[in-house]
Protein backbone atom coordinates (compact mmCIF):
# COMPACT_ATOMS: atom_id res chain seq x y z
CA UNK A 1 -9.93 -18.73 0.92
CA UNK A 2 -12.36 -19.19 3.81
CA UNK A 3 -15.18 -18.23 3.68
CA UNK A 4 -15.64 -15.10 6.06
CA UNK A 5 -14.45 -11.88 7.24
CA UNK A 6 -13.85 -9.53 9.78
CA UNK A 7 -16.39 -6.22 8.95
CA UNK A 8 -14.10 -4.02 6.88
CA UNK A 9 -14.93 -1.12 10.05
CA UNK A 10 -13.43 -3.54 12.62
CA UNK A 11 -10.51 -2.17 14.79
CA UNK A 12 -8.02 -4.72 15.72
CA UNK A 13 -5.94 -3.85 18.70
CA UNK A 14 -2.61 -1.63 17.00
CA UNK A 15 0.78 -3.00 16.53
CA UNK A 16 3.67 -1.62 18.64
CA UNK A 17 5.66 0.70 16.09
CA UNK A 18 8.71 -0.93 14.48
CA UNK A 19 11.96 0.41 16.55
CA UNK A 20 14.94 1.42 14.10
CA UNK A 21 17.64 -1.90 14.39
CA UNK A 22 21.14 -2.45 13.88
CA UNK A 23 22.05 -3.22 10.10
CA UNK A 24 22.60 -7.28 9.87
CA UNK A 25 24.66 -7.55 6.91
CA UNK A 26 24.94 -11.24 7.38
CA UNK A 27 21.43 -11.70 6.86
CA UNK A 28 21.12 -9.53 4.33
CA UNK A 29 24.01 -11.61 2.51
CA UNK A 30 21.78 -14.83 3.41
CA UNK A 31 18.48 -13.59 1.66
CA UNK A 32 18.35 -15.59 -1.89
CA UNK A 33 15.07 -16.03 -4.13
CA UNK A 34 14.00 -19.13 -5.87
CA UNK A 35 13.02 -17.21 -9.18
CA UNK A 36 10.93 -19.84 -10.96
CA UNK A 37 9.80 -21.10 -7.79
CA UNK A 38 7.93 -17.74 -7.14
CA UNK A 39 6.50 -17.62 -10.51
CA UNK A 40 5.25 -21.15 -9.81
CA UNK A 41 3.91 -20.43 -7.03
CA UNK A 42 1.95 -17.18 -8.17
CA UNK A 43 0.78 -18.49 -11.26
CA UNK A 44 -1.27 -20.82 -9.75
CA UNK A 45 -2.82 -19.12 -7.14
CA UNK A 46 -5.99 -16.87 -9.01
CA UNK A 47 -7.14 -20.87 -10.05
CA UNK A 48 -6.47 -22.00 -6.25
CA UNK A 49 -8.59 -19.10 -4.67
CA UNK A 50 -11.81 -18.11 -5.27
CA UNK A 51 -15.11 -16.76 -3.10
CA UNK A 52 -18.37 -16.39 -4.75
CA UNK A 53 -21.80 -14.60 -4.28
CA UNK A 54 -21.58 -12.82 -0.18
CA UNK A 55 -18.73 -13.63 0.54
CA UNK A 56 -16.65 -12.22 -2.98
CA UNK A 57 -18.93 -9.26 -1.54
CA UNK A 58 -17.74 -9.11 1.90
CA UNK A 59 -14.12 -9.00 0.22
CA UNK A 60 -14.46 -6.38 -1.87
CA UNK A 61 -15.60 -4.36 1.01
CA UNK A 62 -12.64 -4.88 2.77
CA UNK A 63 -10.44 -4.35 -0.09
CA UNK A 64 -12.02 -0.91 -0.20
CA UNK A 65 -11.13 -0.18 3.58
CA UNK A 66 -7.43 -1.14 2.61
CA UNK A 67 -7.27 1.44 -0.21
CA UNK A 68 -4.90 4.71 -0.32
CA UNK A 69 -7.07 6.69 -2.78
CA UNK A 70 -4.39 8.57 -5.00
CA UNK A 71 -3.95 11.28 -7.31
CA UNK A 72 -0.15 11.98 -8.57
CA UNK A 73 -0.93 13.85 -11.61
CA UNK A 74 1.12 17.13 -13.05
CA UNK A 75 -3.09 18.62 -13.07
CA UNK A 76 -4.08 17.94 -9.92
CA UNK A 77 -6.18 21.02 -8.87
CA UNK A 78 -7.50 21.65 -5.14
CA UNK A 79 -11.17 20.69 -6.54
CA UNK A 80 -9.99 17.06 -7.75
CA UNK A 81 -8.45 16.43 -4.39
CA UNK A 82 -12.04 17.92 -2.44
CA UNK A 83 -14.16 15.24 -4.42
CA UNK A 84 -11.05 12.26 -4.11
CA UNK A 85 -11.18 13.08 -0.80
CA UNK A 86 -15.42 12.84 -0.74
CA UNK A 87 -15.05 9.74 -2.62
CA UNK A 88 -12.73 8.31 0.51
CA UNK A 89 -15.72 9.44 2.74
CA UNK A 90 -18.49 7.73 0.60
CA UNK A 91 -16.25 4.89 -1.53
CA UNK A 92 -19.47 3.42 -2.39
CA UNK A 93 -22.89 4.93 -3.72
CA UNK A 94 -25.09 4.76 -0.53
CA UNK A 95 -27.85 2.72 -1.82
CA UNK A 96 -25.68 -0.06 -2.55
CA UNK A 97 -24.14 0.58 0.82
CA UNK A 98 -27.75 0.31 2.46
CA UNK A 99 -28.48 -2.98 0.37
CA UNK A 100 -24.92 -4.60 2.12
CA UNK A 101 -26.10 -3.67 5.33
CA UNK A 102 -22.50 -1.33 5.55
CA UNK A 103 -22.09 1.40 7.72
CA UNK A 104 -19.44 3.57 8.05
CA UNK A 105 -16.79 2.45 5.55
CA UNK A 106 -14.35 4.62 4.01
CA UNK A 107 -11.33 4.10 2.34
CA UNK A 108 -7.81 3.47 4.18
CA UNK A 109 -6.13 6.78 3.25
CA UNK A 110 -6.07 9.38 1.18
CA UNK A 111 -2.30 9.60 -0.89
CA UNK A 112 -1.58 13.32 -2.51
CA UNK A 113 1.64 15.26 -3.72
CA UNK A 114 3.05 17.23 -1.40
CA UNK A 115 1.41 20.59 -2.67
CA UNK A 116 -2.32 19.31 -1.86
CA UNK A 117 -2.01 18.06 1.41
CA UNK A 118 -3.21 21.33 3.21
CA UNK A 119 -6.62 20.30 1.16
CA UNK A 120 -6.99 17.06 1.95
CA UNK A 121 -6.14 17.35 5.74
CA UNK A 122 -9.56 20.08 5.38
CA UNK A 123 -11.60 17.59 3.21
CA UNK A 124 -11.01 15.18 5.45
CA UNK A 125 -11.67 16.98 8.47
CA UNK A 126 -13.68 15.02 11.61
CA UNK A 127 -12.82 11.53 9.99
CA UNK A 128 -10.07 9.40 11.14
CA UNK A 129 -8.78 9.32 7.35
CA UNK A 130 -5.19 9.91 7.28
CA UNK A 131 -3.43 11.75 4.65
CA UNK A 132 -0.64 10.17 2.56
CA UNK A 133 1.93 11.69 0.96
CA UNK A 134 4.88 11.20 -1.39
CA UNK A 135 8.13 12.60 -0.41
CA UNK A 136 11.52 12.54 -1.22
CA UNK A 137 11.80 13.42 -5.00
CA UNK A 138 9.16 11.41 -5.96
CA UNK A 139 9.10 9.50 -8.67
CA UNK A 140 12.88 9.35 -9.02
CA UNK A 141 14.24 9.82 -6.09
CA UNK A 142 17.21 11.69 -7.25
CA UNK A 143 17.38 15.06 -5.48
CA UNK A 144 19.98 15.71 -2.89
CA UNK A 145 19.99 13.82 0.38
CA UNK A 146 19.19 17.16 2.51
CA UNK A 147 16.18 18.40 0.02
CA UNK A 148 14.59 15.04 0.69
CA UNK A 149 14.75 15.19 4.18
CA UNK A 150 13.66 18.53 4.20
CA UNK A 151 10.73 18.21 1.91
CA UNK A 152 9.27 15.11 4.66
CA UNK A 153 9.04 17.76 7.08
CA UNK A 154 7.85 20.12 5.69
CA UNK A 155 5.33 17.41 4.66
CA UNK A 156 4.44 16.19 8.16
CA UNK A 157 4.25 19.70 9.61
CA UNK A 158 1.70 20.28 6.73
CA UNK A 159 -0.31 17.35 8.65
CA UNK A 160 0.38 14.25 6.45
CA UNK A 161 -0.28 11.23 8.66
CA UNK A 162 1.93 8.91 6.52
CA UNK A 163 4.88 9.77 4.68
CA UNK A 164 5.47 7.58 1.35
CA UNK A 165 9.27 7.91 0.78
CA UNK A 166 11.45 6.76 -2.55
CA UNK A 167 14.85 4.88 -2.27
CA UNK A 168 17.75 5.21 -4.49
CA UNK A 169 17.45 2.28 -6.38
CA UNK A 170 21.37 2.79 -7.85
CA UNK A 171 22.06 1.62 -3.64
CA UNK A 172 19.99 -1.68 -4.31
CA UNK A 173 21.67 -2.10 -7.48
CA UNK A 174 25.69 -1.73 -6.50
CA UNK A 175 24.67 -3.54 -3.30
CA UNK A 176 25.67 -0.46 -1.26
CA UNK A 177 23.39 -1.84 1.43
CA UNK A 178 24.92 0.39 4.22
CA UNK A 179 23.76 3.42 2.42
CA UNK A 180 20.19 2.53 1.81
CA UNK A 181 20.25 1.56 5.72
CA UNK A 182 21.71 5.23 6.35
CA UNK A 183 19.20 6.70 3.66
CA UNK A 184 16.12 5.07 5.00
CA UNK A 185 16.93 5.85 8.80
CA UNK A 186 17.98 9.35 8.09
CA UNK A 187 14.35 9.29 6.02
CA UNK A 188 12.56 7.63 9.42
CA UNK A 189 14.14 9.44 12.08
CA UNK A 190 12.52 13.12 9.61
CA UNK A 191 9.28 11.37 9.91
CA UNK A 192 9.10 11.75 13.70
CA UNK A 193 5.80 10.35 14.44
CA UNK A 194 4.49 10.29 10.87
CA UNK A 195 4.34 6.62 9.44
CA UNK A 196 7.10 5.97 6.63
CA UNK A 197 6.55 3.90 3.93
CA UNK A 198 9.60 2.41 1.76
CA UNK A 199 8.76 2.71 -2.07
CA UNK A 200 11.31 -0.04 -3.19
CA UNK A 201 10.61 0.43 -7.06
CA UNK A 202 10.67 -2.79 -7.64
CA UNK A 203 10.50 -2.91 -11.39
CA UNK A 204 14.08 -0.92 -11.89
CA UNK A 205 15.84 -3.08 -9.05
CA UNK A 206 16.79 -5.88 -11.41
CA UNK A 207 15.79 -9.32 -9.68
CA UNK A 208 13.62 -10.76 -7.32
CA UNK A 209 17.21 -11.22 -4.61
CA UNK A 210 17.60 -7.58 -4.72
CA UNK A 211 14.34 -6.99 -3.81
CA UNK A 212 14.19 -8.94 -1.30
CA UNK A 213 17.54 -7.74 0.12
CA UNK A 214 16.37 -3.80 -0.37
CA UNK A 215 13.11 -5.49 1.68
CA UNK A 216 14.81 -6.30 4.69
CA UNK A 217 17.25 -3.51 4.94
CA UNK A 218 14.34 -1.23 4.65
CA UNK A 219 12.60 -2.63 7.81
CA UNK A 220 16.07 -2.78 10.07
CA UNK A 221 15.84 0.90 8.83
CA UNK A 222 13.00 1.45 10.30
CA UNK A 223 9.92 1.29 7.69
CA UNK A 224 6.65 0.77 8.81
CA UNK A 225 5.74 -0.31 5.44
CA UNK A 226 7.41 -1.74 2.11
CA UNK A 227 5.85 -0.62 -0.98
CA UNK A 228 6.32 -2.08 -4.45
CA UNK A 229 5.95 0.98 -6.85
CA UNK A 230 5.62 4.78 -7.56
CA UNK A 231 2.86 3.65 -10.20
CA UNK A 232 5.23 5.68 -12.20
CA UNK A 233 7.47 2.88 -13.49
CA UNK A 234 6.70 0.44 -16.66
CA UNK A 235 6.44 -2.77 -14.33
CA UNK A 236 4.86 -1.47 -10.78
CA UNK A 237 3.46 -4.54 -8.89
CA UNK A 238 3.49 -8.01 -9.61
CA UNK A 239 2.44 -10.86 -7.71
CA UNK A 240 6.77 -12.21 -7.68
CA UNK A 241 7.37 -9.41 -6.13
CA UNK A 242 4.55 -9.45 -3.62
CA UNK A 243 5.25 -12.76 -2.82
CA UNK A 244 8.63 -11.73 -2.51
CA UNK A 245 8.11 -8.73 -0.28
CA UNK A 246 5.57 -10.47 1.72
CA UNK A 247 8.05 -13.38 3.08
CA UNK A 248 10.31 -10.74 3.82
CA UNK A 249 7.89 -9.22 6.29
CA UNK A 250 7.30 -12.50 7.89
CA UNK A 251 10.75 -13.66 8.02
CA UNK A 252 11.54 -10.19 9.68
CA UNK A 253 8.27 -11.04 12.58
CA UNK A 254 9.74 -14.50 13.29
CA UNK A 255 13.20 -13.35 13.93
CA UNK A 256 11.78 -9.85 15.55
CA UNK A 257 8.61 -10.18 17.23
CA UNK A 258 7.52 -6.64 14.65
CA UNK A 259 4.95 -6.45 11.93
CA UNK A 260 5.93 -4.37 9.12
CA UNK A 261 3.22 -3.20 6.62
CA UNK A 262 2.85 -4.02 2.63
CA UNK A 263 1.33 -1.78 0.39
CA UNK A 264 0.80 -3.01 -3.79
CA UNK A 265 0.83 -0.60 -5.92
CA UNK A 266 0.67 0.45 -9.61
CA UNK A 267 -1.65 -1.94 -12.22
CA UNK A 268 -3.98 -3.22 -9.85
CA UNK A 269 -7.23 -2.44 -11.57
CA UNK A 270 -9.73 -4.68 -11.50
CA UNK A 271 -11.89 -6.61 -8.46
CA UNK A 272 -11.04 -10.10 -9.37
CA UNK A 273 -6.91 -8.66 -8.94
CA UNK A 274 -7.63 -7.46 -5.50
CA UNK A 275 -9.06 -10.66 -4.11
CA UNK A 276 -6.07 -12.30 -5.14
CA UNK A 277 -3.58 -10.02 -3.45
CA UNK A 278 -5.61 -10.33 -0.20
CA UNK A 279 -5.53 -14.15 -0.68
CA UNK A 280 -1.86 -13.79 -1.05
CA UNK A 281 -1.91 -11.99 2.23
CA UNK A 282 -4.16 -14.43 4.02
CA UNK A 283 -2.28 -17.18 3.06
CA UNK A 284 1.40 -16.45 3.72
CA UNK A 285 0.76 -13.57 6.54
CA UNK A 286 -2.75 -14.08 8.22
CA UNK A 287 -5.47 -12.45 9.17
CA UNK A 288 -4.18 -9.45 11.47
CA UNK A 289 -2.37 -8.07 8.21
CA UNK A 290 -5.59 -7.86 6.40
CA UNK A 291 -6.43 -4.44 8.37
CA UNK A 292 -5.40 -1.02 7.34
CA UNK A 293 -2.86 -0.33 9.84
CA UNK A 294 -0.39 -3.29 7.46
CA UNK A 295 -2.03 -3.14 4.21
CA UNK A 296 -2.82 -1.07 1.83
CA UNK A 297 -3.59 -1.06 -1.94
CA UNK A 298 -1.95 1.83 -3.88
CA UNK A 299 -4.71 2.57 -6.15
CA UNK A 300 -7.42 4.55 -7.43
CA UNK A 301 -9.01 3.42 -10.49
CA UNK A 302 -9.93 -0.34 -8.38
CA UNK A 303 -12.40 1.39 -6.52
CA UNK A 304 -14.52 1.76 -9.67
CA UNK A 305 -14.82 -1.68 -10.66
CA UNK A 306 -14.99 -2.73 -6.94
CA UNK A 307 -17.88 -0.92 -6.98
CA UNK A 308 -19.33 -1.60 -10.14
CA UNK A 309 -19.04 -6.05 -9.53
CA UNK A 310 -20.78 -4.97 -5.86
CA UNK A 311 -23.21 -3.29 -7.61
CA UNK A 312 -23.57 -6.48 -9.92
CA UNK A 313 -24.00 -8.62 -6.81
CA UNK A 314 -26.71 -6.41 -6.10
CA UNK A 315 -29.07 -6.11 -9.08
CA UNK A 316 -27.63 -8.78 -11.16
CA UNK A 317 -26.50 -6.53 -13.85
CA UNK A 318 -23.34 -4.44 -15.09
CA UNK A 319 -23.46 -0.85 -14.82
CA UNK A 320 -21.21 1.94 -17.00
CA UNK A 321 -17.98 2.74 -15.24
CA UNK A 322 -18.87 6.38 -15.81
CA UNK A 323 -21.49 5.88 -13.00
CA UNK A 324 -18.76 4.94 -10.45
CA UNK A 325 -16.73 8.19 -11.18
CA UNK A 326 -13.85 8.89 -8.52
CA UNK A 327 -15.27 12.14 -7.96
């Protein structure tokens, strides 16, 4: 990985918004994955990327401004989502923030149930922080068609910036690709202006092809991102399936001229995982997708050790994670 970065507060210029396209079944039917290929390739990667000292600092920072700080519990109460959402202002203690020489950084988004998003759009208020949140009978997916499409507007009129959608997975898996296309457009044309991302669920879709398939059909659809998880599932992402998911995206730009968005998430906990995802990124996408506006990390528990290995940098020493709380 080379050995600088773009300020995690720079704005690159935006990307024009992906148009909905004609379903290509033919190049759906084309898309094949090399299975022990991929796992060649990822296992080697954390050995074949590393940054130390400034620059492993300079990451981390920007990992941070790519983060949809989430809370999906049963208990979430309006006070957890008033200090997640002061935690997305203020990701990092401010005399660690004063040490990097960092101004202004916040989080990329703030991700919430349905239920809280009233809150967080008030939280939140006179930052550019959007609101996430999960729609469409989230975590399963499995209400009817008109519920789903119902519950992401009531969503967006709420004032959710982004709208984090679920497929049916039992379309990936009897290759019913014409009504995942249907599902997903019906699901992007409800979003109206809202951003839509595709949860694809990748650990119930049953290979690597599928996903890659379910990938692609998702973006002719009309996604402006393609997620791996709910975070919800017993295998949420993986770097297979990122690798996967990311050559899918380019694939789509070379043949379309549009950049689609990838967001991780699920089981990404630690600093040292995050630097290999954006390595991944670097490496097979470039630069430009290392901004919010095309990645994000589903997460909330990285920010914690993100902060506790800058704090490390820092001093020299470890700190308890209980001084990083989220809130």
């Amino acid at each position: 990985m080379e050995r600088n970065i773009e300020t995690a507060t720079a704005q690159p210029p935006s990307v024009p918004r992906l148009p909905v396209m004609p379903l290509d079944l033919d190049w759906v039917a084309s898309v094949q994955a090399n299975t022990s290929a991929i796992e060649r390739r990822c296992a080697t990667l954390p050995g074949r990327r590393s940054v130390k000292k400034e620059y492993q600092a300079a990451w981390l920072l920007k990992a941070i401004s790519l983060m949809d700080l989430t809370t999906l519990s049963g208990d979430d109460t309006q006070n957890r989502v008033r200090r997640l959402c002061a935690k997305a202002r203020q990701p990092v203690r401010a005399d660690l923030l004063a040490a990097l020489d960092m101004k202004g950084l916040t989080t990329g988004a703030i991700c919430v149930y349905h239920d809280m998003i009233e809150t967080a759009v008030d939280a939140l208020k006179g930052t550019d922080i959007p609101v996430a949140a999960v729609s469409t009978g989230f975590p399963a997916g499995l209400s009817p068609l008109h519920l789903r499409i119902a519950e992401i507007r009531e969503s967006v009129a709420a004032g959710a910036h982004e709208i984090d959608i679920v497929i049916s997975r039992r379309h990936v898996l009897s290759g019913n690709w014409q009504a995942l296309y249907y599902e997903m457009k019906a699901f992007r044309e409800a979003c109206g202006d809202a951003h839509v991302k595709a949860i694809l669920a990748t650990g119930e879709l049953g290979s690597l092809r599928n996903v890659a398939r379910a990938s692609l059909v998702c973006m002719m659809a009309g996604a402006d991102f393609i997620k791996t998880s709910t975070g919800k599932e017993s295998v949420n992402a993986t770097l297979p399936v990122s690798l996967v998911m990311i050559r899918a995206i380019r694939e789509f730009h070379e043949r379309t001229g549009y950049m689609v968005g990838y967001k991780p998430a699920g089981g990404i906990s630690k600093a040292k995982d995050a630097l290999v995802y954006l390595a991944l990124i670097k490496d097979e996408l470039g630069t430009r997708w290392l901004q919010p506006d095309l990645f994000r990390f589903g997460a909330s528990s990285l920010l914690g050790d993100i902060e506790r290995q800058l704090e490390h940098h820092i001093t020299g020493a470890y700190s308890a994670s209980y001084r990083h709380a989220m809130g």
